[in-house]
C-alpha atoms as a PDB file:
ATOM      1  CA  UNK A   1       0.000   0.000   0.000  1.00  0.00           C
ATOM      2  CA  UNK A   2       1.186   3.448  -0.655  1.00  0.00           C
ATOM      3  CA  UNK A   3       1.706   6.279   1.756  1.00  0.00           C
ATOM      4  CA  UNK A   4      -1.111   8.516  -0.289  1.00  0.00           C
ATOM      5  CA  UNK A   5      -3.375   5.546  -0.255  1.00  0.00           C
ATOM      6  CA  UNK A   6      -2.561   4.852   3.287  1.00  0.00           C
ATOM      7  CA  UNK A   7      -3.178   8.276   4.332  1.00  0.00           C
ATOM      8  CA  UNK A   8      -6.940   8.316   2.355  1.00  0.00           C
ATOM      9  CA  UNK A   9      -7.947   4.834   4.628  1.00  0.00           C
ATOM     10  CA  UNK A  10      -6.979   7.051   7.515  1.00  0.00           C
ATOM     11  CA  UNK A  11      -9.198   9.882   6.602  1.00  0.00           C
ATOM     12  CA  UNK A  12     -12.272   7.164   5.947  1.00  0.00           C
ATOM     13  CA  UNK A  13     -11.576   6.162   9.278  1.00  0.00           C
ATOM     14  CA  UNK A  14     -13.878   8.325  11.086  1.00  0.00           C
ATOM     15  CA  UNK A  15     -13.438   8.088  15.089  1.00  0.00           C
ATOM     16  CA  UNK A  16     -16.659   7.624  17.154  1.00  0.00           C
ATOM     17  CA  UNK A  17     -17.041  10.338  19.641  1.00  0.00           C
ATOM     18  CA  UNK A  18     -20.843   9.471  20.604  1.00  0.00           C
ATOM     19  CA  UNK A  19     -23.777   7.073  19.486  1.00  0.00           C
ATOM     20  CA  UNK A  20     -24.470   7.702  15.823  1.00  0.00           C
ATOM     21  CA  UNK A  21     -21.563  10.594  15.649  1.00  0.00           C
ATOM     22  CA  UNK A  22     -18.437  10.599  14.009  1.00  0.00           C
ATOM     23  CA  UNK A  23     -16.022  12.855  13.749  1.00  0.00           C
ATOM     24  CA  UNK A  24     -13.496  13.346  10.298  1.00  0.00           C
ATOM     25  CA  UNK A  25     -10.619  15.237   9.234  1.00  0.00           C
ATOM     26  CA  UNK A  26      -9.650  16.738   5.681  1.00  0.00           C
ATOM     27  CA  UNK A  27      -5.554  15.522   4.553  1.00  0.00           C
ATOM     28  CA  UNK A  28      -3.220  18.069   5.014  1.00  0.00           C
ATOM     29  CA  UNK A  29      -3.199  20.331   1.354  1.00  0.00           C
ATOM     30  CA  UNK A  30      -3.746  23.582   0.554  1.00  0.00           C
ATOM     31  CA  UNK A  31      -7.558  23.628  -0.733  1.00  0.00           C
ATOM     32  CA  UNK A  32      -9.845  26.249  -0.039  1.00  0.00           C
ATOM     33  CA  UNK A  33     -12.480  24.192   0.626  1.00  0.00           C
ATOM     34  CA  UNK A  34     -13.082  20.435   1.042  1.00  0.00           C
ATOM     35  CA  UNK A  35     -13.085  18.074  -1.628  1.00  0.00           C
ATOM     36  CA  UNK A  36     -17.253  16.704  -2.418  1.00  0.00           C
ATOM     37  CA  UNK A  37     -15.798  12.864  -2.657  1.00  0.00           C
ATOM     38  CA  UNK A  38     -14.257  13.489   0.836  1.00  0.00           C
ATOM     39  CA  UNK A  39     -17.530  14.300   2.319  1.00  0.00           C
ATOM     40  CA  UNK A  40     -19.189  11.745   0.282  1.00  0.00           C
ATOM     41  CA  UNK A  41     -17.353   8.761   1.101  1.00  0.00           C
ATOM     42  CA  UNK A  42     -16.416   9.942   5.040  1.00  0.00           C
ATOM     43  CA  UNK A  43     -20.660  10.121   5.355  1.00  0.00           C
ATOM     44  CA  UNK A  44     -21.076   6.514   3.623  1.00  0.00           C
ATOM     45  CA  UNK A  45     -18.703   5.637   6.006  1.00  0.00           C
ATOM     46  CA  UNK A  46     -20.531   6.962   9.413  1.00  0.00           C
ATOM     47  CA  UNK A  47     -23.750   5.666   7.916  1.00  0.00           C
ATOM     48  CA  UNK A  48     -22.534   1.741   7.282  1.00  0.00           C
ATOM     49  CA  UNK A  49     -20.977   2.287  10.807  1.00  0.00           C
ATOM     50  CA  UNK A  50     -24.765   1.801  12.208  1.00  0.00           C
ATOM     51  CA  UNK A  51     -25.529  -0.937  10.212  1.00  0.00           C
ATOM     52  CA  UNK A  52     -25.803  -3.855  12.076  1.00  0.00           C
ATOM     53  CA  UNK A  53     -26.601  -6.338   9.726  1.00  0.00           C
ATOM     54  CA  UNK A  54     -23.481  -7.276   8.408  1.00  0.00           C
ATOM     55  CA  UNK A  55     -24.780  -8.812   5.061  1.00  0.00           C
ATOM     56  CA  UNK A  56     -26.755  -5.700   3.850  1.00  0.00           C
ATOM     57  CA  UNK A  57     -24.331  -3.616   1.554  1.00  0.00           C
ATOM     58  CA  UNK A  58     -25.079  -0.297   0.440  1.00  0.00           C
ATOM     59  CA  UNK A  59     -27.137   0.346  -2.851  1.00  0.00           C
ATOM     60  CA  UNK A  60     -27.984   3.360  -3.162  1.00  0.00           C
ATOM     61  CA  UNK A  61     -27.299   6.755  -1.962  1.00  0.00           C
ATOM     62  CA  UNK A  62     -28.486  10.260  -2.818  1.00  0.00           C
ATOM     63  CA  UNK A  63     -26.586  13.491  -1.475  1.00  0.00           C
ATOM     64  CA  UNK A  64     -26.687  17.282  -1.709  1.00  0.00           C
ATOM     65  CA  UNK A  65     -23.800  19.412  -1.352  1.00  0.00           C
ATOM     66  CA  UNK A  66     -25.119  22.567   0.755  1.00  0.00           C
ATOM     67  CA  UNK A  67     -21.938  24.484   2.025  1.00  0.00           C
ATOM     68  CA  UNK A  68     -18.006  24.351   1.364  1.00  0.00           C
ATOM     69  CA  UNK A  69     -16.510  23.104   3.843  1.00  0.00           C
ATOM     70  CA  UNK A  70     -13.583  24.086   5.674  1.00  0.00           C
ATOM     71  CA  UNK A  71     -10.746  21.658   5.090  1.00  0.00           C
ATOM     72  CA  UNK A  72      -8.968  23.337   8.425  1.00  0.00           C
ATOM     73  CA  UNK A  73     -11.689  22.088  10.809  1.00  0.00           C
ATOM     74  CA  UNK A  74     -12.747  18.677  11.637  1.00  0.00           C
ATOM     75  CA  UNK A  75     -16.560  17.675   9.867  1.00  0.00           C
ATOM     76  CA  UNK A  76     -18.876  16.277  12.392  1.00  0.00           C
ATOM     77  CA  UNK A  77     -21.281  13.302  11.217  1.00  0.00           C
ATOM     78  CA  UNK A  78     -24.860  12.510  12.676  1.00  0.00           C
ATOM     79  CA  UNK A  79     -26.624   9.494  11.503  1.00  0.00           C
ATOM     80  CA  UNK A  80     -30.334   9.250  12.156  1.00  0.00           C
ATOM     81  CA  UNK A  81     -31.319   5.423  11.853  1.00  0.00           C
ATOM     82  CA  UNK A  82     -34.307   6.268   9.474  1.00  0.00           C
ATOM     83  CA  UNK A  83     -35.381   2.296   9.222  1.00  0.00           C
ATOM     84  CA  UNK A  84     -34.448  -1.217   9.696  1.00  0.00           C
ATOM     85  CA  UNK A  85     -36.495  -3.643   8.105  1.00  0.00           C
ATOM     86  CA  UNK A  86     -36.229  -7.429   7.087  1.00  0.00           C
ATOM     87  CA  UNK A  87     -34.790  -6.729   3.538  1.00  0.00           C
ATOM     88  CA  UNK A  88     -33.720  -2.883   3.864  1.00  0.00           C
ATOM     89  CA  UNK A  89     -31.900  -0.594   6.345  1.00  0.00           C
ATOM     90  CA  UNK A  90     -32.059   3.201   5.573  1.00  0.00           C
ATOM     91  CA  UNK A  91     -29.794   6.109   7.548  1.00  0.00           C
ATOM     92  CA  UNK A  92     -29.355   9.454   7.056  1.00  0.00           C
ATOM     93  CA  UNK A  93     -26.623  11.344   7.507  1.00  0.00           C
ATOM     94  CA  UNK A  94     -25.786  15.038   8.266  1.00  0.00           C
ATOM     95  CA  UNK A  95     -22.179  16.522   7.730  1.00  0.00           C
ATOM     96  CA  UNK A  96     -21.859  19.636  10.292  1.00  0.00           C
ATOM     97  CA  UNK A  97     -19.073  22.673  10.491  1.00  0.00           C
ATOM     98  CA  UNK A  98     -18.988  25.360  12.962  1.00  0.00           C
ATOM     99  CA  UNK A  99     -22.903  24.991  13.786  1.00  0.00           C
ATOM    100  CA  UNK A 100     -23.877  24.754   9.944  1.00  0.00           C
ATOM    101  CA  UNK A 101     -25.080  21.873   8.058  1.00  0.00           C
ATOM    102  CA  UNK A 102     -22.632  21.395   5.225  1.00  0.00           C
ATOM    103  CA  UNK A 103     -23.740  18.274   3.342  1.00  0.00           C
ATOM    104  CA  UNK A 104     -26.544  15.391   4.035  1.00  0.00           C
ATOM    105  CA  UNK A 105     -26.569  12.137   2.656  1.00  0.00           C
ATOM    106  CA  UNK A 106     -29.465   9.618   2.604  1.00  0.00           C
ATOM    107  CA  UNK A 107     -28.250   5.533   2.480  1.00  0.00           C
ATOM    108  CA  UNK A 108     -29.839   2.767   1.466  1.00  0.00           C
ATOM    109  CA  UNK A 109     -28.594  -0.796   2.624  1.00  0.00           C
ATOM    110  CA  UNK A 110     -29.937  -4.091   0.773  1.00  0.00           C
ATOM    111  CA  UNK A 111     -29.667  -7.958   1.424  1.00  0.00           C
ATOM    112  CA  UNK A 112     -28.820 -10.079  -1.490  1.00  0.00           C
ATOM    113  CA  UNK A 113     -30.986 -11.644  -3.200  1.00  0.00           C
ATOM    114  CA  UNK A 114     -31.615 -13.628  -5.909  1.00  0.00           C
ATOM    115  CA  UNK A 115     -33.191 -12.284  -8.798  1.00  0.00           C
ATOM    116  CA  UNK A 116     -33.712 -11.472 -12.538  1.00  0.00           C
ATOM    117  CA  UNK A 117     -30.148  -9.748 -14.048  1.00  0.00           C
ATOM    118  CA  UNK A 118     -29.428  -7.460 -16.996  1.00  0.00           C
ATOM    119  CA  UNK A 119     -27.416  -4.659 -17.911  1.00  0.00           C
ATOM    120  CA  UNK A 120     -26.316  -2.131 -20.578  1.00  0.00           C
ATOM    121  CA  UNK A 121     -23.471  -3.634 -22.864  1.00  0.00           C
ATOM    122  CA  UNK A 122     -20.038  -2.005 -21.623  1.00  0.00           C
ATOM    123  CA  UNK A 123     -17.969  -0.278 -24.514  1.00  0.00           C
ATOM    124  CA  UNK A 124     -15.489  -1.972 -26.741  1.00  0.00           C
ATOM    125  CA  UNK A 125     -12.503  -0.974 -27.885  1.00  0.00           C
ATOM    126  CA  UNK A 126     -10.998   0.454 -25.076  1.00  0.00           C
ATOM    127  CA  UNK A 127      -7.447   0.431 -24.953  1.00  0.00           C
ATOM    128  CA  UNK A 128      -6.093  -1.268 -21.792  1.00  0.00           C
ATOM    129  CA  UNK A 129      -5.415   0.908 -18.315  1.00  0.00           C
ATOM    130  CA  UNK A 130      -1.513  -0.375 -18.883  1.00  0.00           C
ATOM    131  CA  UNK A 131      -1.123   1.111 -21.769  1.00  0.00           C
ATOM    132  CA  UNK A 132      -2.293   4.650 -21.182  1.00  0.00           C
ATOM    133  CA  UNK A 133      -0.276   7.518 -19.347  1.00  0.00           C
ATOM    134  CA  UNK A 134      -0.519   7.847 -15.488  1.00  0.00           C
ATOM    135  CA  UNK A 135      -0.546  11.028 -13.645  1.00  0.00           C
ATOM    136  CA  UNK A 136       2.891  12.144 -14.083  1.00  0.00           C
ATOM    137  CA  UNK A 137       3.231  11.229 -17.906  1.00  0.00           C
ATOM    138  CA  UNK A 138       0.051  13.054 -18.409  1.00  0.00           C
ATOM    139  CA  UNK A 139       0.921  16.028 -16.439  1.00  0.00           C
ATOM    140  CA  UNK A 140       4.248  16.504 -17.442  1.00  0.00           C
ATOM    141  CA  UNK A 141       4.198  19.082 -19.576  1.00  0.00           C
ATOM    142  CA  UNK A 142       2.148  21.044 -16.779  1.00  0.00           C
ATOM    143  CA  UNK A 143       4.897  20.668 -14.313  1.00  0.00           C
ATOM    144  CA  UNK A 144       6.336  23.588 -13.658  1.00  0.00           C
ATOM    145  CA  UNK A 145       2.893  25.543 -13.027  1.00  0.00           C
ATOM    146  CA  UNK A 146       1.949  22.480 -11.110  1.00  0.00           C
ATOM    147  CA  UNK A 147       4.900  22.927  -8.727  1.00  0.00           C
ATOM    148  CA  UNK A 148       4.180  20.522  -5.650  1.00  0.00           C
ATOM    149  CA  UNK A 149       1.160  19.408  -6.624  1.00  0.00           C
ATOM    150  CA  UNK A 150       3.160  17.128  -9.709  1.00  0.00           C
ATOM    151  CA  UNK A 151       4.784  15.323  -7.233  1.00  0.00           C
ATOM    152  CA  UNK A 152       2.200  15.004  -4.687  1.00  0.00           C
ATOM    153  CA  UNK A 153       1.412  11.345  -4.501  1.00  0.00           C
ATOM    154  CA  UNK A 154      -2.056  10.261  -5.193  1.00  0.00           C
ATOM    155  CA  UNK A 155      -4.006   7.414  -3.442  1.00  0.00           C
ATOM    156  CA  UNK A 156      -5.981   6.680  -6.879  1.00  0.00           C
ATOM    157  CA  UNK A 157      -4.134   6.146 -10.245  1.00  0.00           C
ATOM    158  CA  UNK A 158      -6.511   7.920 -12.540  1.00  0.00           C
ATOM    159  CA  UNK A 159      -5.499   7.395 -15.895  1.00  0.00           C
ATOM    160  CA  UNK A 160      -7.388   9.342 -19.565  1.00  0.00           C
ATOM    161  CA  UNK A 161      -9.068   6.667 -22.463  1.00  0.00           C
ATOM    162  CA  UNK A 162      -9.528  10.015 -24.377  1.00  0.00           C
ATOM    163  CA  UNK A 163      -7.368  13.007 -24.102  1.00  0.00           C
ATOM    164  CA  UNK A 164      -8.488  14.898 -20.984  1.00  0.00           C
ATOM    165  CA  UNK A 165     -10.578  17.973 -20.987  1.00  0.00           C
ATOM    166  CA  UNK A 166      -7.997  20.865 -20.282  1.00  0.00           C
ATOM    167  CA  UNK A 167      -6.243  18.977 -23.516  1.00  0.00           C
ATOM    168  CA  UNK A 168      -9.206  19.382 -25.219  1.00  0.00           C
ATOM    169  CA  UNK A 169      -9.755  22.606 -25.580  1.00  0.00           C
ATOM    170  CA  UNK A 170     -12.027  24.031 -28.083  1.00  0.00           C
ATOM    171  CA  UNK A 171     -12.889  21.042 -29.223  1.00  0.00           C
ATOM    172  CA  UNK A 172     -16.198  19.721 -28.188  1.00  0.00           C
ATOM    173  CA  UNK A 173     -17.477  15.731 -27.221  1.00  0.00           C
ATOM    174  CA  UNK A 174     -20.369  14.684 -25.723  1.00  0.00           C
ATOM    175  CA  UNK A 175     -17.794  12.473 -23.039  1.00  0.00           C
ATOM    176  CA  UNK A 176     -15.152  10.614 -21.486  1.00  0.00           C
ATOM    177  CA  UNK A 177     -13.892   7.662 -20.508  1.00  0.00           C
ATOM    178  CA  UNK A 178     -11.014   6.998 -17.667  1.00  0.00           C
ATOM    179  CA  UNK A 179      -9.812   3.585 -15.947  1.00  0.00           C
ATOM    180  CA  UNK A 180      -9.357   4.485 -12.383  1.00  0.00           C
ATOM    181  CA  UNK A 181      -8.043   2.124  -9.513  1.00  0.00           C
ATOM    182  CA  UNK A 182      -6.426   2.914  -5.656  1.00  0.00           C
ATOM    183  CA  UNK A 183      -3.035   2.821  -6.041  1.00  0.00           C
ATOM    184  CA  UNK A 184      -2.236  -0.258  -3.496  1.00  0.00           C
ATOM    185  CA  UNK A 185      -4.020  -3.382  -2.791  1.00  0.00           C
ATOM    186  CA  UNK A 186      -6.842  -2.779   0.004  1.00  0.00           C
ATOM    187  CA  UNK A 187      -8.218  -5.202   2.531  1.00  0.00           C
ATOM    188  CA  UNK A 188     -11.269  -7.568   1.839  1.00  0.00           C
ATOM    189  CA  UNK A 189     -13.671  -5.253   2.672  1.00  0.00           C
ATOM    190  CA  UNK A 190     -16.531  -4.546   0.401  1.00  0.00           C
ATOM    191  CA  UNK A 191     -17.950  -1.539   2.409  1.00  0.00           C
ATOM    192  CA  UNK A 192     -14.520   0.138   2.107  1.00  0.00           C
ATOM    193  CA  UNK A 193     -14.392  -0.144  -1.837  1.00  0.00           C
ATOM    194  CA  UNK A 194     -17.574   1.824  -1.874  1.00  0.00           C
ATOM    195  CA  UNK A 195     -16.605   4.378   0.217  1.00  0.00           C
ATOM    196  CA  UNK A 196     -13.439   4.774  -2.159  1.00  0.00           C
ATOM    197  CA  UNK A 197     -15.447   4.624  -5.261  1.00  0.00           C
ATOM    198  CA  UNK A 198     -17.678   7.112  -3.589  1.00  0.00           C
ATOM    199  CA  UNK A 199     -14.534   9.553  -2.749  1.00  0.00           C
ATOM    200  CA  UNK A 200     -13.100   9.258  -6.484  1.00  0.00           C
ATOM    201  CA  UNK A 201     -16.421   9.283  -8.443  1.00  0.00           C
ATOM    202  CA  UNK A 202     -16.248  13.369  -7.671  1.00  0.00           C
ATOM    203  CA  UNK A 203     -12.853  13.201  -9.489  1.00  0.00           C
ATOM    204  CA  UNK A 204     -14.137  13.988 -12.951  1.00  0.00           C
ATOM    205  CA  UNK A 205     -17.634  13.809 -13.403  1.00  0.00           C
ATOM    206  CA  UNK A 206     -19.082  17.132 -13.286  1.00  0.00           C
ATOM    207  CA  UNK A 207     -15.937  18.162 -15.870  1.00  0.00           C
ATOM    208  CA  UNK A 208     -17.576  16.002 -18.648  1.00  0.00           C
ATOM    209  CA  UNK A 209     -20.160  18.688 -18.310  1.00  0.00           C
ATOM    210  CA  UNK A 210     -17.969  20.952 -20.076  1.00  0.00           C
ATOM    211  CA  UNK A 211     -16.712  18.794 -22.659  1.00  0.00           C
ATOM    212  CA  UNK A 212     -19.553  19.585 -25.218  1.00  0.00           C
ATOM    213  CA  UNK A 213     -18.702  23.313 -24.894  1.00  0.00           C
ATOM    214  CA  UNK A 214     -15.265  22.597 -25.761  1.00  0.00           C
ATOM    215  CA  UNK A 215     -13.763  25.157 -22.886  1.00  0.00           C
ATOM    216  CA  UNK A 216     -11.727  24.696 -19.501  1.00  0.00           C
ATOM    217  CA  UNK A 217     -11.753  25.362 -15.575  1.00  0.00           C
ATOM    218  CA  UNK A 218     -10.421  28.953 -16.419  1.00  0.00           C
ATOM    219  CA  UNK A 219     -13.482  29.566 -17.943  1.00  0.00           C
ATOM    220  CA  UNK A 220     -16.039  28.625 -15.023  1.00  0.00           C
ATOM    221  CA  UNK A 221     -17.030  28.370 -11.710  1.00  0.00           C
ATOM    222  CA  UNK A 222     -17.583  25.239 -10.980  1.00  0.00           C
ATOM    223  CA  UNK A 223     -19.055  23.580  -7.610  1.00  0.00           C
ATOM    224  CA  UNK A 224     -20.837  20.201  -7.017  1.00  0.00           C
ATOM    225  CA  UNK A 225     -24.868  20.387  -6.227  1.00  0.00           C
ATOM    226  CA  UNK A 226     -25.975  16.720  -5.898  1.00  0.00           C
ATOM    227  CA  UNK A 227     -24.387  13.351  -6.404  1.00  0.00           C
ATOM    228  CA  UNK A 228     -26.290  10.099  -6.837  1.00  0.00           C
ATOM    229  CA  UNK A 229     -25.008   6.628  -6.931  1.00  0.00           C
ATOM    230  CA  UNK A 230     -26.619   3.432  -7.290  1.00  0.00           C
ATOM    231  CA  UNK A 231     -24.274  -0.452  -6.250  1.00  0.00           C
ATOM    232  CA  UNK A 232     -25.197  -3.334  -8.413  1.00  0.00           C
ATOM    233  CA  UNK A 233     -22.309  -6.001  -9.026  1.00  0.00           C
ATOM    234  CA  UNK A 234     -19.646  -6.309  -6.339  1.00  0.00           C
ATOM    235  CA  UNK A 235     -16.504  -4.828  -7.542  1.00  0.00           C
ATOM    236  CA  UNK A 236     -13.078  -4.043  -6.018  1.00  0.00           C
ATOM    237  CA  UNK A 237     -11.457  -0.348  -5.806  1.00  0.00           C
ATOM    238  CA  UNK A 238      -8.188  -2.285  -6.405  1.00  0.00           C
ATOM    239  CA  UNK A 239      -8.856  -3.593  -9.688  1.00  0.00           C
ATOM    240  CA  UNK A 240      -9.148  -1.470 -13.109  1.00  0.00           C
ATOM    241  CA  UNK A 241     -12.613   0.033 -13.392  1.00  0.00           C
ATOM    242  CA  UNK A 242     -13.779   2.070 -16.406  1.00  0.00           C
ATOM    243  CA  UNK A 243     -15.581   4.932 -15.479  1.00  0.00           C
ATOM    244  CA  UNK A 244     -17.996   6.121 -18.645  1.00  0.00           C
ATOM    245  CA  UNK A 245     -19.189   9.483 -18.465  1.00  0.00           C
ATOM    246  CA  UNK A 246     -21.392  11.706 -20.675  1.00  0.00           C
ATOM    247  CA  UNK A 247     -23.284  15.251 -20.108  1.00  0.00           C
ATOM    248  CA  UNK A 248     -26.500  15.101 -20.092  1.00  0.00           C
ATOM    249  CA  UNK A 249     -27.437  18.838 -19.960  1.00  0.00           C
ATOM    250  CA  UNK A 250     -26.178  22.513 -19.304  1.00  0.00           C
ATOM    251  CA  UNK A 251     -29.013  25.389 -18.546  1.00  0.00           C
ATOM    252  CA  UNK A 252     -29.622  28.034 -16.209  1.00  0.00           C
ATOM    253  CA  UNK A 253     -25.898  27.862 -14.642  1.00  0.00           C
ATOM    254  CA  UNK A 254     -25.770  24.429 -13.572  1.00  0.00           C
ATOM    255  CA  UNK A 255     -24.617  20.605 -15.847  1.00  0.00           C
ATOM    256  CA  UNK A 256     -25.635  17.343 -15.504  1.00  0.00           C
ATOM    257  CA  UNK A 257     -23.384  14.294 -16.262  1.00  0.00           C
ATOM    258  CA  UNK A 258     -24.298  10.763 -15.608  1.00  0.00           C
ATOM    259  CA  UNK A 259     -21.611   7.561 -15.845  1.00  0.00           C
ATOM    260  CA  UNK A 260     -21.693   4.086 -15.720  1.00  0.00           C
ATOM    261  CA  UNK A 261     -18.222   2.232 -13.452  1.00  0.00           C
ATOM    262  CA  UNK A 262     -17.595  -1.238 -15.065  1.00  0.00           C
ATOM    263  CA  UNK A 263     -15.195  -3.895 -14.226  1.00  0.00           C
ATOM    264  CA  UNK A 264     -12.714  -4.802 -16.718  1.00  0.00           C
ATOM    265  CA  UNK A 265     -14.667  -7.918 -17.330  1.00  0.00           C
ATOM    266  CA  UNK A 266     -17.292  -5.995 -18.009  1.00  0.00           C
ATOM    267  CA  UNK A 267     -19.706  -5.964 -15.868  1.00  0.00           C
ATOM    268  CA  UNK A 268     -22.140  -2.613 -14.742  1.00  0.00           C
ATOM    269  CA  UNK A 269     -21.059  -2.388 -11.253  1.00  0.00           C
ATOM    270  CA  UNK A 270     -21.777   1.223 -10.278  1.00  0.00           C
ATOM    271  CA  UNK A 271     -24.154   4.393 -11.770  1.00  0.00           C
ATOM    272  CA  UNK A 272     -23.275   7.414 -10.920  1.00  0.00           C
ATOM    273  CA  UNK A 273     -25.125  10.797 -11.709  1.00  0.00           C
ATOM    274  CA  UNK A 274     -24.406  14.552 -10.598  1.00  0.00           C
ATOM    275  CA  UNK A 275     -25.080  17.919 -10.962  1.00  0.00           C
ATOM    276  CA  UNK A 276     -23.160  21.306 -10.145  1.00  0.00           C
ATOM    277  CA  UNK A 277     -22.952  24.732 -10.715  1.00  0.00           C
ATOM    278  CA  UNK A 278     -21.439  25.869 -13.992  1.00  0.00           C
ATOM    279  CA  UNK A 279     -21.145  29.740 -13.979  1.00  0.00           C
ATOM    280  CA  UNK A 280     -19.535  31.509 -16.668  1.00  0.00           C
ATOM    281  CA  UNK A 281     -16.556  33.838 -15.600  1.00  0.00           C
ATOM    282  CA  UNK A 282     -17.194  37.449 -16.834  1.00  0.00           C
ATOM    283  CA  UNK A 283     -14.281  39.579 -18.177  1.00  0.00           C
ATOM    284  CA  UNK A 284     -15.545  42.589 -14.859  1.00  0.00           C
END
């Protein structure tokens, strides 16, 4: 396991401080506010904490960004215990900051069973995760404005099927595609790889938004509204997943992107949509 990755199971380790609260803490980087898959995955992670039933995985979730938060203060997380029923357990959870909400999530929790099973065919023709550029090859042309953030190691090895979007530039496409995986084996623990997949499905998603438009970061304000994910196949953070994105819509300020996460055997094991603000810098 590597230090970065090491350092991300730390922050997903939330530390109990009373019944149904948890307390986390943001890494150590200069952000001005927390990063959405932080909050995202640290709140999956208080919610399966009150799960009792050890066989009920999470399938769904539904969350709304309200405030930034302040990655210089520790986020406190309340989980009300919504329901507990013979098939389904539901909890919801509220992130809090110096007396403010900053983020809620709602849970779902589901025991398998058998059933009928379909899914949308996964794309072909995608060259494999090995033979693509990681971080550094990617960035390296950006390194000197990047300064320490080039060398910063990263706890998921994100790596571009199509060029990525500040590359893009002026060119428009309705999506993209990137294999992502932790960089480091994790333990067998399934709850874990969907809190991790929670944290990096904010990576890129609400930047396919802009894709169609053809223009970069320097050209918005960007912030995340909502974030939806739905669990269907087991799947491990560990392995190579393709993460398929595409926008949806832009209007009135705010983009909509949905993706589909599939193992590299193919199989649909994660939907993601979400939705941000998109606000056009002015030239005042």
């Amino acid at each position: 396991m590597t230090t970065a990755l090491d350092d991300l199971l730390h922050i997903l380790d939330l530390e109990p401080i009373e019944v149904n609260i948890f307390r986390g803490v943001s890494p150590q980087e200069n952000r001005v506010r927390v990063f959405g898959g932080q909050v995202a995955g640290q709140s999956l992670v208080a919610a399966s904490r009150t799960v009792d039933e050890q066989s009920r995985w999470v399938h769904s979730i539904h969350a709304y960004f309200l405030r930034p938060g302040d990655p210089n203060a520790p986020i406190l997380y309340q989980v009300d215990r919504l329901r507990d029923g013979r098939s389904f357990t539901t909890r919801r959870v509220v992130a809090i900051q110096h007396g403010e909400v900053i983020f809620n999530l709602q849970a779902s929790f589901h025991s398998a069973e058998p059933g009928l099973d379909w899914q949308i065919t996964a794309p072909t023709g995608v060259p494999d995760p090995e033979s693509l550029p990681d971080f550094k090859q990617q960035m390296a042309p950006y390194k000197e404005q990047m300064g320490e953030w080039y060398e910063r190691p990263r706890p998921i090895d994100l790596r571009y099927v199509d060029e990525p979007p500040w590359a893009r530039s002026g060119v428009g496409a309705p999506g993209q595609r990137v294999w992502l995986r932790t960089n480091g084996t994790l333990p067998e623990d399934p709850v874990l790889h969907a809190c991790i997949i929670t944290y990096a499905s904010d990576m890129t998603l609400l930047d396919t938004t802009l894709l169609p438009h053809g223009i970069g970061w320097d050209s918005v304000q960007m912030a995340s509204l909502d974030h939806a994910m739905w669990f269907h196949r087991p799947f491990r953070a560990d392995d190579w997943l393709l993460y398929d994105q595409h926008a949806i819509s832009t209007s009135h300020s705010r983009g909509l992107a949905g993706a589909s996460i599939y193992t590299r055997e193919g199989q649909l094991a994660v939907t993601v949509v979400q939705e941000g603000l998109i606000r056009v810098r002015t030239s005042e």
